[in-house]
C-alpha atoms as a PDB file:
ATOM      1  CA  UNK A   1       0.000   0.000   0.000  1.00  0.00           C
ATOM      2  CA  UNK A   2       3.078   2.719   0.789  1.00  0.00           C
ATOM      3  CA  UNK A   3       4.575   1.707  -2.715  1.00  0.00           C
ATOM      4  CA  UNK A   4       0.882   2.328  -4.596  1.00  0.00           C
ATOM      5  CA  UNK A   5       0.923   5.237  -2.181  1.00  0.00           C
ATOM      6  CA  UNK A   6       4.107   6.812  -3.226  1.00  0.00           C
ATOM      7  CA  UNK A   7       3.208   5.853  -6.842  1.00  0.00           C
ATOM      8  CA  UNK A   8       0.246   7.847  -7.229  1.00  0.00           C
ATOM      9  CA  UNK A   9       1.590  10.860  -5.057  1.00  0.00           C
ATOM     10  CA  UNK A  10       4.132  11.044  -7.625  1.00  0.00           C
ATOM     11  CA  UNK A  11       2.130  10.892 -10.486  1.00  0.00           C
ATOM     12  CA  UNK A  12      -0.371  13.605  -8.736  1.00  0.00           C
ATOM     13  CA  UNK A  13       2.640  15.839  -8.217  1.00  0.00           C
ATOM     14  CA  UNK A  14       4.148  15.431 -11.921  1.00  0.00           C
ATOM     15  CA  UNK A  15       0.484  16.388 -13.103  1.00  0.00           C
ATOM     16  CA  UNK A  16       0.632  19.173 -11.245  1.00  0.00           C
ATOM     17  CA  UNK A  17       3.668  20.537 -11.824  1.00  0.00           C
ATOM     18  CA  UNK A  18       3.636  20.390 -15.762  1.00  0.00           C
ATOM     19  CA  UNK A  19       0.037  22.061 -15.222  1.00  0.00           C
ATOM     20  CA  UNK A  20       1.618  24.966 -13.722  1.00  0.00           C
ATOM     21  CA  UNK A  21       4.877  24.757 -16.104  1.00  0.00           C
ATOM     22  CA  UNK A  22       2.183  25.008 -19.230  1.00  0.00           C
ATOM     23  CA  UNK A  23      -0.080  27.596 -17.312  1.00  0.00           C
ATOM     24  CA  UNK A  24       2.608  29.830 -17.235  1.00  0.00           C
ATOM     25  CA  UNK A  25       3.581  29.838 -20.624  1.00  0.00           C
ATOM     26  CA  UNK A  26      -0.175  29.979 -21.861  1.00  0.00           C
ATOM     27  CA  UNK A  27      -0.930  26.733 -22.411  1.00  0.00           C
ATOM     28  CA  UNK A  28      -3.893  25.453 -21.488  1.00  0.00           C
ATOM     29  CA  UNK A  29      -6.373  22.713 -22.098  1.00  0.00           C
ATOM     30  CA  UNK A  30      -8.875  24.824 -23.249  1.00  0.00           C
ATOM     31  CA  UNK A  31     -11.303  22.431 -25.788  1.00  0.00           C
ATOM     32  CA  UNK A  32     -12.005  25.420 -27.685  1.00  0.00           C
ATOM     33  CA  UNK A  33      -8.439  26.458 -28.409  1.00  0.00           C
ATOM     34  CA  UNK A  34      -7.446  23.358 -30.354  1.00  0.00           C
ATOM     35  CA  UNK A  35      -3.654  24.527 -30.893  1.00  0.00           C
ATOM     36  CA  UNK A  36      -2.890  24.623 -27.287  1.00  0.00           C
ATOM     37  CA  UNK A  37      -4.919  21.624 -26.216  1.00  0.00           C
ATOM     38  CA  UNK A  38      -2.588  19.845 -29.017  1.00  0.00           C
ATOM     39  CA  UNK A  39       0.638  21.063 -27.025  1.00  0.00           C
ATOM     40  CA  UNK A  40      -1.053  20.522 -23.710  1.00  0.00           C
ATOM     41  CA  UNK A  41      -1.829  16.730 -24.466  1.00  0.00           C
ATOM     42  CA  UNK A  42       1.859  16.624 -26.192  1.00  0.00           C
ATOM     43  CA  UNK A  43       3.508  17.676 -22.926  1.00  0.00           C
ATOM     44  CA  UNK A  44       1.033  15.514 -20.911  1.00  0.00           C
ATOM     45  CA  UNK A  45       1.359  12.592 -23.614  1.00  0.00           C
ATOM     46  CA  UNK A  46       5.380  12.325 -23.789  1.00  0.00           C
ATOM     47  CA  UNK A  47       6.182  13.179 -20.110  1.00  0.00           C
ATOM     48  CA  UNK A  48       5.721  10.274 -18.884  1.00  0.00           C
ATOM     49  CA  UNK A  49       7.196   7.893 -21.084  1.00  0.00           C
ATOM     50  CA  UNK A  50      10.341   9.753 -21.619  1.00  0.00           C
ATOM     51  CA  UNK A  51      10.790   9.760 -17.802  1.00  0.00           C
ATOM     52  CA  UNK A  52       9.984   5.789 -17.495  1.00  0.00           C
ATOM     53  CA  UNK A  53      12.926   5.595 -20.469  1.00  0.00           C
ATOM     54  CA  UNK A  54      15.147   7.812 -18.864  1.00  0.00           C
ATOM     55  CA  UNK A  55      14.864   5.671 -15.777  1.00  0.00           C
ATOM     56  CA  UNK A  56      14.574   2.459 -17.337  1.00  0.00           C
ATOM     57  CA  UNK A  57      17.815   0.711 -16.612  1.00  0.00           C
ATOM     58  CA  UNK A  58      17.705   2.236 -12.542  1.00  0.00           C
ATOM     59  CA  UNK A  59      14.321   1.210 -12.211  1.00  0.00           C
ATOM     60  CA  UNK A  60      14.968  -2.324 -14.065  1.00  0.00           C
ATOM     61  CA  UNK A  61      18.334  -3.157 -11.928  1.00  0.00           C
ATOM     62  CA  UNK A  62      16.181  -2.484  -8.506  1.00  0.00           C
ATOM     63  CA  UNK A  63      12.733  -4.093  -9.766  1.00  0.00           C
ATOM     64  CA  UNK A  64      14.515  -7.789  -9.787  1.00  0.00           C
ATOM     65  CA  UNK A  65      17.588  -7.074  -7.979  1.00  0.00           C
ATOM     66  CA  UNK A  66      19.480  -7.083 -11.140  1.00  0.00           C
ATOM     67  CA  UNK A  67      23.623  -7.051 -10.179  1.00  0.00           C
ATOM     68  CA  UNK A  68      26.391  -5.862 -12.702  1.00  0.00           C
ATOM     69  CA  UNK A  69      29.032  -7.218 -13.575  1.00  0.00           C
ATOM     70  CA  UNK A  70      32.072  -5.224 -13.497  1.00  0.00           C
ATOM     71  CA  UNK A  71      34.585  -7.819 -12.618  1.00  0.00           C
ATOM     72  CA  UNK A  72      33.710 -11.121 -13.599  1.00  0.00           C
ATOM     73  CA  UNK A  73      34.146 -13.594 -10.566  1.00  0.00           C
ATOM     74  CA  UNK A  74      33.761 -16.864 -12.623  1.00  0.00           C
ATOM     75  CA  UNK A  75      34.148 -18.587 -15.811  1.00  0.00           C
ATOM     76  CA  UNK A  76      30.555 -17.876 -16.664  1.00  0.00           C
ATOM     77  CA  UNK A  77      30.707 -14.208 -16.276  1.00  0.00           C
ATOM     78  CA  UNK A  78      33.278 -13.821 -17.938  1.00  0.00           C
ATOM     79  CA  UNK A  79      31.697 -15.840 -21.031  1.00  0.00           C
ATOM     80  CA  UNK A  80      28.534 -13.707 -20.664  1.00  0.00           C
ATOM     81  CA  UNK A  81      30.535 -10.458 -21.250  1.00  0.00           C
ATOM     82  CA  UNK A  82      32.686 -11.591 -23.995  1.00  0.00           C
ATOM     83  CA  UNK A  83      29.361 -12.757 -25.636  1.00  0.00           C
ATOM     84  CA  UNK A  84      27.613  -9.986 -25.589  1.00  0.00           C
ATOM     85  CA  UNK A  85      30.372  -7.741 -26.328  1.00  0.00           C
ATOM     86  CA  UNK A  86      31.433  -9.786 -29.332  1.00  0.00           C
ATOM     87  CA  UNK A  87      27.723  -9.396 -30.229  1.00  0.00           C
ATOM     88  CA  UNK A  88      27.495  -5.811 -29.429  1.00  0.00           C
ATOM     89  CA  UNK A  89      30.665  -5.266 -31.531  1.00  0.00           C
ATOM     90  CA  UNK A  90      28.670  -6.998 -34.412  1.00  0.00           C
ATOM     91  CA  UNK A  91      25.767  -4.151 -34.443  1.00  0.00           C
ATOM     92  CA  UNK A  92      28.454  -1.316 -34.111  1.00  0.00           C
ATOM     93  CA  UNK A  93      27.360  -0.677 -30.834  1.00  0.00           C
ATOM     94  CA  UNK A  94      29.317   0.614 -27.206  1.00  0.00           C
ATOM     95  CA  UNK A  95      28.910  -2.859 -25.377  1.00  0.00           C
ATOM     96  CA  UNK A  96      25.920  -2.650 -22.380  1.00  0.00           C
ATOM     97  CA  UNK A  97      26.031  -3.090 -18.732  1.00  0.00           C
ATOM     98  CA  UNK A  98      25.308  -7.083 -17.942  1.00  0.00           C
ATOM     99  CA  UNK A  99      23.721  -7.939 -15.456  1.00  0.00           C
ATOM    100  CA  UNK A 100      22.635 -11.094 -13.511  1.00  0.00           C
ATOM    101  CA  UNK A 101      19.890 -11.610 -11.037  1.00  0.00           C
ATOM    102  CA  UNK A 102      18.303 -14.239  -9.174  1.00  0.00           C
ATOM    103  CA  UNK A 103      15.160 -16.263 -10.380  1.00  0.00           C
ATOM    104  CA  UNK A 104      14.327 -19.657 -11.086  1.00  0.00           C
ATOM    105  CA  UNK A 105      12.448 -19.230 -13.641  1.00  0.00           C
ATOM    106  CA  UNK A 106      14.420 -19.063 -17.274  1.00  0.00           C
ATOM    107  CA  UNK A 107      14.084 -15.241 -18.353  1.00  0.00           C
ATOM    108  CA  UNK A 108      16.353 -12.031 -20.098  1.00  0.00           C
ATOM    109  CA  UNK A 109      15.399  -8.749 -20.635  1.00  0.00           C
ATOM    110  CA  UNK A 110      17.258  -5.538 -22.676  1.00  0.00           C
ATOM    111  CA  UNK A 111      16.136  -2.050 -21.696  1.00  0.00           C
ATOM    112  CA  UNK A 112      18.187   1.449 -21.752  1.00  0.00           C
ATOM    113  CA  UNK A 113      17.438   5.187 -22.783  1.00  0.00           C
ATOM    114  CA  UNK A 114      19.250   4.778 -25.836  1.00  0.00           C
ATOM    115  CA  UNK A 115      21.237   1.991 -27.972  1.00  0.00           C
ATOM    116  CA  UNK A 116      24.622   2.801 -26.470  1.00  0.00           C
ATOM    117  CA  UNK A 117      23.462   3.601 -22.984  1.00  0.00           C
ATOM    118  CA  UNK A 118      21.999   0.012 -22.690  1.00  0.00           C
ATOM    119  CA  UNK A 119      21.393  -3.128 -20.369  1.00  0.00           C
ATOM    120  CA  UNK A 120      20.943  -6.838 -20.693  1.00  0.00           C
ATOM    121  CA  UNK A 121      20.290  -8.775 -17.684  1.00  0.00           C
ATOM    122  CA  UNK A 122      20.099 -12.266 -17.786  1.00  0.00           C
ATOM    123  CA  UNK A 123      18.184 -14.794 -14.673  1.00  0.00           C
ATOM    124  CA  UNK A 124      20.423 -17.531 -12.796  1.00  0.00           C
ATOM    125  CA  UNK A 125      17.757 -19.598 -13.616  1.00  0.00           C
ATOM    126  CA  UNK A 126      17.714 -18.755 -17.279  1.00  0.00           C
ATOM    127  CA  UNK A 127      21.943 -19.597 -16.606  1.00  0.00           C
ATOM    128  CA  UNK A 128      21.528 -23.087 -15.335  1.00  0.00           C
ATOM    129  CA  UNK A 129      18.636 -24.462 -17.401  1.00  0.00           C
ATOM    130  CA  UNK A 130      19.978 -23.296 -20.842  1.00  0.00           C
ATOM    131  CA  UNK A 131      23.108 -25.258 -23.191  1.00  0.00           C
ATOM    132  CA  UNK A 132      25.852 -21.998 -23.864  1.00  0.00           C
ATOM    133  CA  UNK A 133      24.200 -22.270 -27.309  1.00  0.00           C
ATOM    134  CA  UNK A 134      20.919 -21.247 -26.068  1.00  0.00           C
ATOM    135  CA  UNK A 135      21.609 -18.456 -23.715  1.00  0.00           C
ATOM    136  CA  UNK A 136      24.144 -17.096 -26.510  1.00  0.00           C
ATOM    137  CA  UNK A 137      20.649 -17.079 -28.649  1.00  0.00           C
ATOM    138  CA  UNK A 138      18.622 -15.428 -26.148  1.00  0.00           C
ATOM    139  CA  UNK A 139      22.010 -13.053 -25.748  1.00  0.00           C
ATOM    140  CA  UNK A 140      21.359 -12.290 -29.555  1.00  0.00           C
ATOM    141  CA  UNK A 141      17.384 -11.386 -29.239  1.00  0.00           C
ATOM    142  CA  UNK A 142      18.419  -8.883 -26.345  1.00  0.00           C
ATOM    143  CA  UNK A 143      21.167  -7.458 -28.277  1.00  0.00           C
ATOM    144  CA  UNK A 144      18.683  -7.010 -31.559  1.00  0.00           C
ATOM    145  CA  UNK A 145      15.990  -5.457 -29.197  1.00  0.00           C
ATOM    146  CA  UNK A 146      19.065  -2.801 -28.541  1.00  0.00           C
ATOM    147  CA  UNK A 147      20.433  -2.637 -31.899  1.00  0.00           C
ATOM    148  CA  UNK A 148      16.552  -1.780 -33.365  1.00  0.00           C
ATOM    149  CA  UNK A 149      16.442   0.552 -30.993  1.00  0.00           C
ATOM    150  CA  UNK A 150      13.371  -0.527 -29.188  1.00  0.00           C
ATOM    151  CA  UNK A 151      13.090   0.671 -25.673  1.00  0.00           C
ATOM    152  CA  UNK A 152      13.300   4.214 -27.615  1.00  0.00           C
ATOM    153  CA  UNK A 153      10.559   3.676 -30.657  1.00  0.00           C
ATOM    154  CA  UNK A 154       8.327   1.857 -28.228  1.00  0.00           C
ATOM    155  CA  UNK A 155       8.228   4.882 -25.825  1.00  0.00           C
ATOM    156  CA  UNK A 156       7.557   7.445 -28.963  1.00  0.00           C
ATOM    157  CA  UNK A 157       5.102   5.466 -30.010  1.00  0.00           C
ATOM    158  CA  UNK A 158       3.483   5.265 -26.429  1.00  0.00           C
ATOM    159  CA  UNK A 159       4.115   9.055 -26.422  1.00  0.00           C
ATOM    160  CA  UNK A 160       2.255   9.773 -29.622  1.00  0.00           C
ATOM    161  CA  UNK A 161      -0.764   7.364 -28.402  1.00  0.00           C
ATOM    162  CA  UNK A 162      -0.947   9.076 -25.115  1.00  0.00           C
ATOM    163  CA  UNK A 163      -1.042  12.489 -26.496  1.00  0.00           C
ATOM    164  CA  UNK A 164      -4.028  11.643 -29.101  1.00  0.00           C
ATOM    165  CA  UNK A 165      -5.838   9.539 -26.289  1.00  0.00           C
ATOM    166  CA  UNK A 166      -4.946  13.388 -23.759  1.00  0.00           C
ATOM    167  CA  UNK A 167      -6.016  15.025 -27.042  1.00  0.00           C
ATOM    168  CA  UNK A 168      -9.389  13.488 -28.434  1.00  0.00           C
ATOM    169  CA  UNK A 169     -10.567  12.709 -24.406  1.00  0.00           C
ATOM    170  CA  UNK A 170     -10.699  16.484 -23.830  1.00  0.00           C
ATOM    171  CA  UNK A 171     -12.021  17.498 -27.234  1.00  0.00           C
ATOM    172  CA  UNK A 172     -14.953  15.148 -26.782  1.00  0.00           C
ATOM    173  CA  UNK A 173     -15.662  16.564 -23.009  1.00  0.00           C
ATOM    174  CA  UNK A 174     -15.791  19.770 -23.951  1.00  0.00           C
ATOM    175  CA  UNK A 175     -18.416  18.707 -26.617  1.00  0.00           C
ATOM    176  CA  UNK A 176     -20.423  16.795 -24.143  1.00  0.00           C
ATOM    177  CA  UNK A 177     -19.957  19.333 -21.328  1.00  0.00           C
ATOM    178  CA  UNK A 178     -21.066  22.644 -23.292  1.00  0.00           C
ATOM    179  CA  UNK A 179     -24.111  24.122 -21.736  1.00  0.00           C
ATOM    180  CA  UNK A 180     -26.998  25.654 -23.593  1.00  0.00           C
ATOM    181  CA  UNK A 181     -25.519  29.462 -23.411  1.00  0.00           C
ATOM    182  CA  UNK A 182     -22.235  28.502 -25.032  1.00  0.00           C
ATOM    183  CA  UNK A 183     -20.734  27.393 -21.867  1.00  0.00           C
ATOM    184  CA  UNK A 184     -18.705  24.618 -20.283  1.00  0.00           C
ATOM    185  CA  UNK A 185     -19.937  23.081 -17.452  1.00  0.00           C
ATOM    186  CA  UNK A 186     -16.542  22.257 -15.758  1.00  0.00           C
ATOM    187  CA  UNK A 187     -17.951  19.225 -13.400  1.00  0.00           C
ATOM    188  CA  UNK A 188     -19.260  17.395 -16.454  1.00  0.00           C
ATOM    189  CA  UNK A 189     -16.124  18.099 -17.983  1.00  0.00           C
ATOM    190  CA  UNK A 190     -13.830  16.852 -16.329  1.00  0.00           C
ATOM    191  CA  UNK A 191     -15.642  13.491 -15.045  1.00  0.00           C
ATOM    192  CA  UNK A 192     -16.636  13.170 -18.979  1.00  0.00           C
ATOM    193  CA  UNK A 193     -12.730  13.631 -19.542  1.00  0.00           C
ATOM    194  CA  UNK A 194     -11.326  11.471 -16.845  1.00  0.00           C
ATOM    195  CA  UNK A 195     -13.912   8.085 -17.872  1.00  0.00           C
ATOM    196  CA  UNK A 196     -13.039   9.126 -21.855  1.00  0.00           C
ATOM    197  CA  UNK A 197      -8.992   8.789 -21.344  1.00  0.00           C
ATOM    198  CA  UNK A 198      -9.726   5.375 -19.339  1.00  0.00           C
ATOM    199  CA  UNK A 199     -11.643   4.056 -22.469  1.00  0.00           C
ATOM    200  CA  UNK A 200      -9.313   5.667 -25.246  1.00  0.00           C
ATOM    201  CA  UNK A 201      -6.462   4.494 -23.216  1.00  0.00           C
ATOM    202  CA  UNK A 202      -7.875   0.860 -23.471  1.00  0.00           C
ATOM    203  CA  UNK A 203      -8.560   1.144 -26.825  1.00  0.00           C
ATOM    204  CA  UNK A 204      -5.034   2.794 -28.078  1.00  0.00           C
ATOM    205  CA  UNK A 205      -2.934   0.100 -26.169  1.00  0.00           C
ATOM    206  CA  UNK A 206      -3.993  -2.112 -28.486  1.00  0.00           C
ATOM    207  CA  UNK A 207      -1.738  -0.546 -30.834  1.00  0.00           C
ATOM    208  CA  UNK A 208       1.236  -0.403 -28.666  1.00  0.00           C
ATOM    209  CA  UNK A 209       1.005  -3.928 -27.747  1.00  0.00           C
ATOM    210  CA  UNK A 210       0.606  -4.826 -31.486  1.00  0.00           C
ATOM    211  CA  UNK A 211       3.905  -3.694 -32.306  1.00  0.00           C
ATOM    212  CA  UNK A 212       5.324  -5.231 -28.892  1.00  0.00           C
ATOM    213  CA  UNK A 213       4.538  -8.497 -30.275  1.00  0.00           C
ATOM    214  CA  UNK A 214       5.966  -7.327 -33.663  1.00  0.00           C
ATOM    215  CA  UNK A 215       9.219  -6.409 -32.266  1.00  0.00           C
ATOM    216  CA  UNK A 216       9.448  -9.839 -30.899  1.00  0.00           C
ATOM    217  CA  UNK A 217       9.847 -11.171 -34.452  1.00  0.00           C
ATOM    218  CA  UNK A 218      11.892  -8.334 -35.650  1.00  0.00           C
ATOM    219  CA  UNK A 219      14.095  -9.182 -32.504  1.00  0.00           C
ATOM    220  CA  UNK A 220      13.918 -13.720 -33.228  1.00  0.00           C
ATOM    221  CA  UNK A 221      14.797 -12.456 -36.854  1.00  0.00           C
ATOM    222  CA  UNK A 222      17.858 -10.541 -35.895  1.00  0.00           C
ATOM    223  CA  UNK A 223      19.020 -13.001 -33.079  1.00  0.00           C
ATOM    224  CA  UNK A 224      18.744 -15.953 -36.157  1.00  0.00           C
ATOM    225  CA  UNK A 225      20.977 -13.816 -38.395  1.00  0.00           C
ATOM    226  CA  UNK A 226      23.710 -13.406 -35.267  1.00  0.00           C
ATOM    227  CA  UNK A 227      23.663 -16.768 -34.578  1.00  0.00           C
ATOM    228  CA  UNK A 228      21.673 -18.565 -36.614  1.00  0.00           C
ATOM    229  CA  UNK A 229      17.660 -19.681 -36.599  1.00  0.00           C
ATOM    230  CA  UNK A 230      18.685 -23.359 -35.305  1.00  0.00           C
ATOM    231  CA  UNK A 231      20.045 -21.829 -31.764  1.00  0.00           C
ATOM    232  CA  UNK A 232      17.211 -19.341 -31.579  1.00  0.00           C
ATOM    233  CA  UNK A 233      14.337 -21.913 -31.994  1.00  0.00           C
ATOM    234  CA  UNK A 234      16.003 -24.206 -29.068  1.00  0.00           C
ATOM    235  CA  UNK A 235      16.044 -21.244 -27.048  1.00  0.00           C
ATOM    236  CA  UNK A 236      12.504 -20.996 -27.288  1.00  0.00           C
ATOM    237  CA  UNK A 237      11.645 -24.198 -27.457  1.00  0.00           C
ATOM    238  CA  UNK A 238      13.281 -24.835 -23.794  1.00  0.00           C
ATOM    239  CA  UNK A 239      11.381 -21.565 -22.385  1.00  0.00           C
ATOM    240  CA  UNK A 240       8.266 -23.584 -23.235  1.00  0.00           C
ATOM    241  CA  UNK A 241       6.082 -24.297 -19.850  1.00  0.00           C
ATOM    242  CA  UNK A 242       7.919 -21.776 -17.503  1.00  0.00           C
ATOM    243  CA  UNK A 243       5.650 -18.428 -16.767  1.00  0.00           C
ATOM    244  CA  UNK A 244       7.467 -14.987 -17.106  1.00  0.00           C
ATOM    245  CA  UNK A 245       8.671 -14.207 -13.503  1.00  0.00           C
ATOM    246  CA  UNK A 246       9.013 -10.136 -14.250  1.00  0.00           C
ATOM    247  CA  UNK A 247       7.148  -7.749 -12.399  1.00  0.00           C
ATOM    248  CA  UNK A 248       4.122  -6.554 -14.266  1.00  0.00           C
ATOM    249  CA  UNK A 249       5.776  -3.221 -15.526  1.00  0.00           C
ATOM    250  CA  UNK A 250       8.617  -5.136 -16.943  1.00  0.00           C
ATOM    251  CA  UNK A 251       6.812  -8.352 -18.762  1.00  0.00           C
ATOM    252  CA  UNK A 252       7.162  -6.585 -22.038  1.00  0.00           C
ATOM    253  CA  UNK A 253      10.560  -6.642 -21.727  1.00  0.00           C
ATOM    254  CA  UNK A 254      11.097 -10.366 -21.077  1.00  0.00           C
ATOM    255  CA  UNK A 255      12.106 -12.697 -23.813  1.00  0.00           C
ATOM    256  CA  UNK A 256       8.778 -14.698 -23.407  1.00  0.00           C
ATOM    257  CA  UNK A 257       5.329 -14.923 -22.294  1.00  0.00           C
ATOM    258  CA  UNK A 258       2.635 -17.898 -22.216  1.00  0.00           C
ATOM    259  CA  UNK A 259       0.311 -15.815 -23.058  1.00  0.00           C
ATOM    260  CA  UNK A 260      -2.102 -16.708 -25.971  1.00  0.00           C
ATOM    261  CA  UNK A 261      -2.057 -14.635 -28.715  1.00  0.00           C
ATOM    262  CA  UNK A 262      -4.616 -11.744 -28.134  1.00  0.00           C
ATOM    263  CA  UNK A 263      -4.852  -7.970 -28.571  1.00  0.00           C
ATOM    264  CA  UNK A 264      -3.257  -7.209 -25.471  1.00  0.00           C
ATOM    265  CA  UNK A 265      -0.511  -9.676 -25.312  1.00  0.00           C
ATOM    266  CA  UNK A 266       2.951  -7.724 -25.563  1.00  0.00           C
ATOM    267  CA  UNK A 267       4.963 -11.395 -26.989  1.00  0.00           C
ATOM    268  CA  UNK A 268       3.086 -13.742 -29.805  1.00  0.00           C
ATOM    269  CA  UNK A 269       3.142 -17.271 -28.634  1.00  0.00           C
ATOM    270  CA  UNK A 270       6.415 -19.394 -28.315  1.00  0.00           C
ATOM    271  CA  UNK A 271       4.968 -21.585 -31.180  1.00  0.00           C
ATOM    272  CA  UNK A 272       4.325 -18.772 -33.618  1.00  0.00           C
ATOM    273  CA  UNK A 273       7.975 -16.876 -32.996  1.00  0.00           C
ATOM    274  CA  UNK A 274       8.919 -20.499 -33.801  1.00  0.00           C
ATOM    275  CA  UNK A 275       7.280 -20.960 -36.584  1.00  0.00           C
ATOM    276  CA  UNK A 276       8.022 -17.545 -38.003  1.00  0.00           C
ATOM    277  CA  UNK A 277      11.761 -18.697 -37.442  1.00  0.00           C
ATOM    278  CA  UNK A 278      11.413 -21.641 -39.454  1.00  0.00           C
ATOM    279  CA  UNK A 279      10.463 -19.884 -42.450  1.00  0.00           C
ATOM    280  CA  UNK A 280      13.277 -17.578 -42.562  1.00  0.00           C
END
């Protein structure tokens, strides 16, 4: 309860804040101004999601207990950091921060505020159930996640929904809300407002989790041409029957998800990324 506490406070207080920033500069949220409104839902739409990428790799590294390596104290480390920085080197890219935590479960993830400011952590579990061949695969779909630069598009795309979800919620309160002498009535308004970004907010993540799942493929694709399709489809084939053990804000970024295929799942099914693989 502190955390959902502290969550929401903060939220509350960003809100508040930019509202002031914008008021001050003569932006405001006016329906009937539509220029403004556009740079109002803009600021409200992109704040956000630039702030979860800037944070991404702090708030990533404490969400699972993720440790660095800087100096590798086994054989193993030091294999995962020569791996992925032979594989970084391959994409022409500054090699990322590697990281290990503890799980049971089989799982990686790759997140960062920019392709050369990077991480790719990788789960003990995912370490001792997996041949060398496998996690080197699995290595290769983090590194393509990087090297297409998705942590970035995915958060201007979640920008741009945002601001037309911000944008169309208002323009349709201030419709619904508009008294008989040309008025606004402000209570209407704003509940109208509030229930209208809920729905449009539903309805517009179905876009950003269609192109999760496509980046998935784009990500298979470019871990087959690293190190071939026959290493990537035993990786997935041995994540088969083990649940993504992520916190909720981070499942997008795992390598897999049991999850059927449906408009809100953010990975298509182990089956069809293997499938796709075959084909290449």
């Amino acid at each position: 309860m502190k955390r959902i506490f502290l969550f929401l406070m903060t939220n509350i207080a960003v809100l508040v804040v930019i509202g002031i920033v914008l008021s001050i500069l003569g932006v405001s949220a006016n329906p009937n101004d539509m220029v403004s409104l556009l740079i109002y839902s803009a600021v409200i739409g992109f704040t956000g999601s630039i702030i979860s990428l800037l944070m991404s790799k702090t708030m990533a590294k404490r969400s699972v207990g993720a440790e660095v390596i800087t100096q590798p104290h086994n054989e193993t480390e030091a294999w995962l950091l020569k791996t992925v920085e032979n594989q970084a080197r391959q994409w022409n890219l500054k090699t990322p921060e590697v990281a290990i935590y503890h799980s049971p479960e089989p799982n990686a993830f790759a997140t960062g505020a920019s392709k050369n400011n990077s991480l790719v952590a990788v789960s003990t579990g995912l370490l001792d159930h997996m041949t060398r061949d496998e996690v080197e695969a699995v290595l290769a779909h983090e590194m393509a996640h990087v090297g297409n630069g998705d942590m970035v598009t995915l958060t201007l795309i979640q920008g741009v929904v945002n601001t037309f979800v911000v944008f169309l919620a208002r323009v349709v309160s201030g419709m619904v809300a508009r008294t008989e002498g040309g008025g606004t009535s402000q209570g209407t308004y704003f509940m109208v407002s509030m229930v209208l970004q809920v729905v449009f907010g539903f309805l517009a993540s179905f876009i950003v989790m269609w192109f999760s799942r496509q980046r998935e493929y784009r990500a298979d694709a470019g871990a087959a041409c690293l190190v071939g399709a026959p290493k990537m489809i035993a990786a997935l084939q041995r994540l088969k029957g083990n649940a993504s053990d992520l916190p909720k804000e981070m499942a997008a970024m795992g390598i897999a998800s049991e999850a059927k295929d449906s408009l809100l799942s953010t990975h298509p099914t182990l089956d069809n990324r293997i499938a796709r693989l075959k084909q290449l």
